[in-house]
Protein backbone atom coordinates (compact mmCIF):
# COMPACT_ATOMS: atom_id res chain seq x y z
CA UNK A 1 98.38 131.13 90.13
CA UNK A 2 101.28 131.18 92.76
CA UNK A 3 103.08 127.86 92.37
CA UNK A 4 105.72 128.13 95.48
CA UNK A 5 106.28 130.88 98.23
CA UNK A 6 106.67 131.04 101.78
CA UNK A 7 103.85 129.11 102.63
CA UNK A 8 105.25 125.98 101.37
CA UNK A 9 106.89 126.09 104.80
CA UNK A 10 103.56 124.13 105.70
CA UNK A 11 105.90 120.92 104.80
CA UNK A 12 108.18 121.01 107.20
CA UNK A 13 105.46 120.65 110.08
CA UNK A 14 102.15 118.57 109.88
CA UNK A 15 99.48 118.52 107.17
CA UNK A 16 96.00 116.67 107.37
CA UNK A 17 95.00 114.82 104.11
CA UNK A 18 92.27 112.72 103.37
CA UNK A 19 92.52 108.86 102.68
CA UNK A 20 90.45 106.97 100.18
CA UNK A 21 89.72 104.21 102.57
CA UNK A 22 90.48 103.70 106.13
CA UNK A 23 94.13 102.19 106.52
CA UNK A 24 94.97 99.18 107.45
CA UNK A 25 96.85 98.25 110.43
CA UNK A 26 100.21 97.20 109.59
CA UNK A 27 100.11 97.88 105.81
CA UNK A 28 102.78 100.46 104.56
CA UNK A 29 99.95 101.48 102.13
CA UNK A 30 98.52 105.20 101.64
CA UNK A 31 95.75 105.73 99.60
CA UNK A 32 95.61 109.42 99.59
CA UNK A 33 91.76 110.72 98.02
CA UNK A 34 92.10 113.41 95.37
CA UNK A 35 89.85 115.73 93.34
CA UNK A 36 88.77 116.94 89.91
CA UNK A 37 88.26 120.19 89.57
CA UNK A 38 87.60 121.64 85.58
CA UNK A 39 88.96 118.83 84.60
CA UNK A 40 92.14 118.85 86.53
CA UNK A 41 92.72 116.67 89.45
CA UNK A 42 94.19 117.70 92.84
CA UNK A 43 95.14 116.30 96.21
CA UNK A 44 93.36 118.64 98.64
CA UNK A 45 96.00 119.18 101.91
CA UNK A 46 95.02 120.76 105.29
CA UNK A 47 97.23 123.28 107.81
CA UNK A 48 94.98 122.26 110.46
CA UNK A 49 91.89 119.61 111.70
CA UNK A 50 90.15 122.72 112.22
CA UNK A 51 90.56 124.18 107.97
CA UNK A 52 89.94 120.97 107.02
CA UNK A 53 86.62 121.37 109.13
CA UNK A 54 86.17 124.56 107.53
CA UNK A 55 86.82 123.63 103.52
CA UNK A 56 84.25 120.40 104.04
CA UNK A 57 81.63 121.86 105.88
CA UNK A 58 80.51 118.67 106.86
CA UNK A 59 80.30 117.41 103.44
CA UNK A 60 83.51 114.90 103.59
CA UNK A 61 82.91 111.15 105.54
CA UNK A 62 86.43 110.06 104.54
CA UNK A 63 89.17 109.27 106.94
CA UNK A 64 91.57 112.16 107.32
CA UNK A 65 95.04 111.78 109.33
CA UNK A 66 97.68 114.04 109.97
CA UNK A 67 101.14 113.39 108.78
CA UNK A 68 104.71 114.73 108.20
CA UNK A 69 104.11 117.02 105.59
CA UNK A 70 107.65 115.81 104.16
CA UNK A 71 106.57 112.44 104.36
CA UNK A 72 104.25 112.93 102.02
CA UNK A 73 106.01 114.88 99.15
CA UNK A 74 108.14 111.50 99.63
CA UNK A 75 105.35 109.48 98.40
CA UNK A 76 103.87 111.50 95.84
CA UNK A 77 105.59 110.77 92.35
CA UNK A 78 106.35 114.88 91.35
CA UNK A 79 103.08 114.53 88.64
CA UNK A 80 100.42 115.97 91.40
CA UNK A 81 98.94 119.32 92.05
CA UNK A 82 98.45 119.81 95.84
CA UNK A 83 95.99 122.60 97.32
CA UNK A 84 97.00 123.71 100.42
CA UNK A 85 93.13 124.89 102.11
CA UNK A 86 90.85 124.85 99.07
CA UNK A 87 87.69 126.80 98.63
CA UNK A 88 89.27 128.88 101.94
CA UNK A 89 90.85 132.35 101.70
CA UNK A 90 94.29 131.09 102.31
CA UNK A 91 94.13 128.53 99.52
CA UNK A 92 97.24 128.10 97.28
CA UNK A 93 98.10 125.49 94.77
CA UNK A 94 101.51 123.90 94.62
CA UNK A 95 103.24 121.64 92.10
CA UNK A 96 104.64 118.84 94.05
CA UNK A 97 107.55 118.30 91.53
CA UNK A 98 108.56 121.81 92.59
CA UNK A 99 108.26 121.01 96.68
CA UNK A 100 110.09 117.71 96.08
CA UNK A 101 112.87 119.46 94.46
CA UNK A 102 112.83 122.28 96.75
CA UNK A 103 112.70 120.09 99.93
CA UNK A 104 114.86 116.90 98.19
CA UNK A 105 117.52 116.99 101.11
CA UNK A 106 114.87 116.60 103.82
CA UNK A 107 113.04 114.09 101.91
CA UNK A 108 116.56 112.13 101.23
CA UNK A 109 117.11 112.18 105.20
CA UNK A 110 113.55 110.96 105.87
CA UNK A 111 113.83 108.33 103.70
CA UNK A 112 117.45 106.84 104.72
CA UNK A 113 116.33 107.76 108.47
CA UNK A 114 113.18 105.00 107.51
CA UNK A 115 115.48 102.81 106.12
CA UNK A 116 117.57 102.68 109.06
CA UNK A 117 114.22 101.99 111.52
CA UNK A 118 113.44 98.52 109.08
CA UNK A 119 116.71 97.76 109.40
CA UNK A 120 116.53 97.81 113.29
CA UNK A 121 113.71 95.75 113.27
């Protein structure tokens, strides 16, 4: 199983993930869907709307947005296991303690740059 390599550069454009319920206008609140798969769960991530059309087949009703893919290894606590495509012939499987490590400065930068925007408001 490859952990990291050079298509972890999928973070530092936009992914498409798939929310557990539909948000909610002005709530800061994310509830991201995952997976269990042989007994080991997963957050299932998308390159594109069109390979997340391809991996469901149909088969998925959830919401799904689009988002900074660095904004979201800033919400994730470093425990998950993200799939990057799954069940497609690009699929790889990343540790997101490994991405948040790897990507920490950007992640530090989004997060003060947020800061700075409620602070404006």
């Amino acid at each position: 199983m490859e952990i990291t390599n050079q298509q972890d550069g999928i973070f530092l454009g936009k992914v498409v993930i798939i929310l557990s319920e539909e948000l909610n206008g002005n709530s800061s609140v994310i509830n991201i869907q995952d997976y269990i798969e042989n007994g080991k769960p997963f957050i299932p991530i998308f390159s594109s709307i069109e390979k997340f059309n391809e991996s469901a087949k149909g088969n998925i009703k959830n919401p799904k947005i689009e988002i900074d893919g660095i904004f979201l290894l800033s919400i994730l606590n470093g425990k998950e296991t993200l799939k990057l495509n799954p069940g497609l012939e690009d699929e790889t499987i990343f540790k997101s303690e490994l991405l948040i490590q790897k990507y920490c400065e950007k992640i530090e930068a989004l997060k003060i740059k947020m800061e700075n925007l409620k602070d404006h408001k």
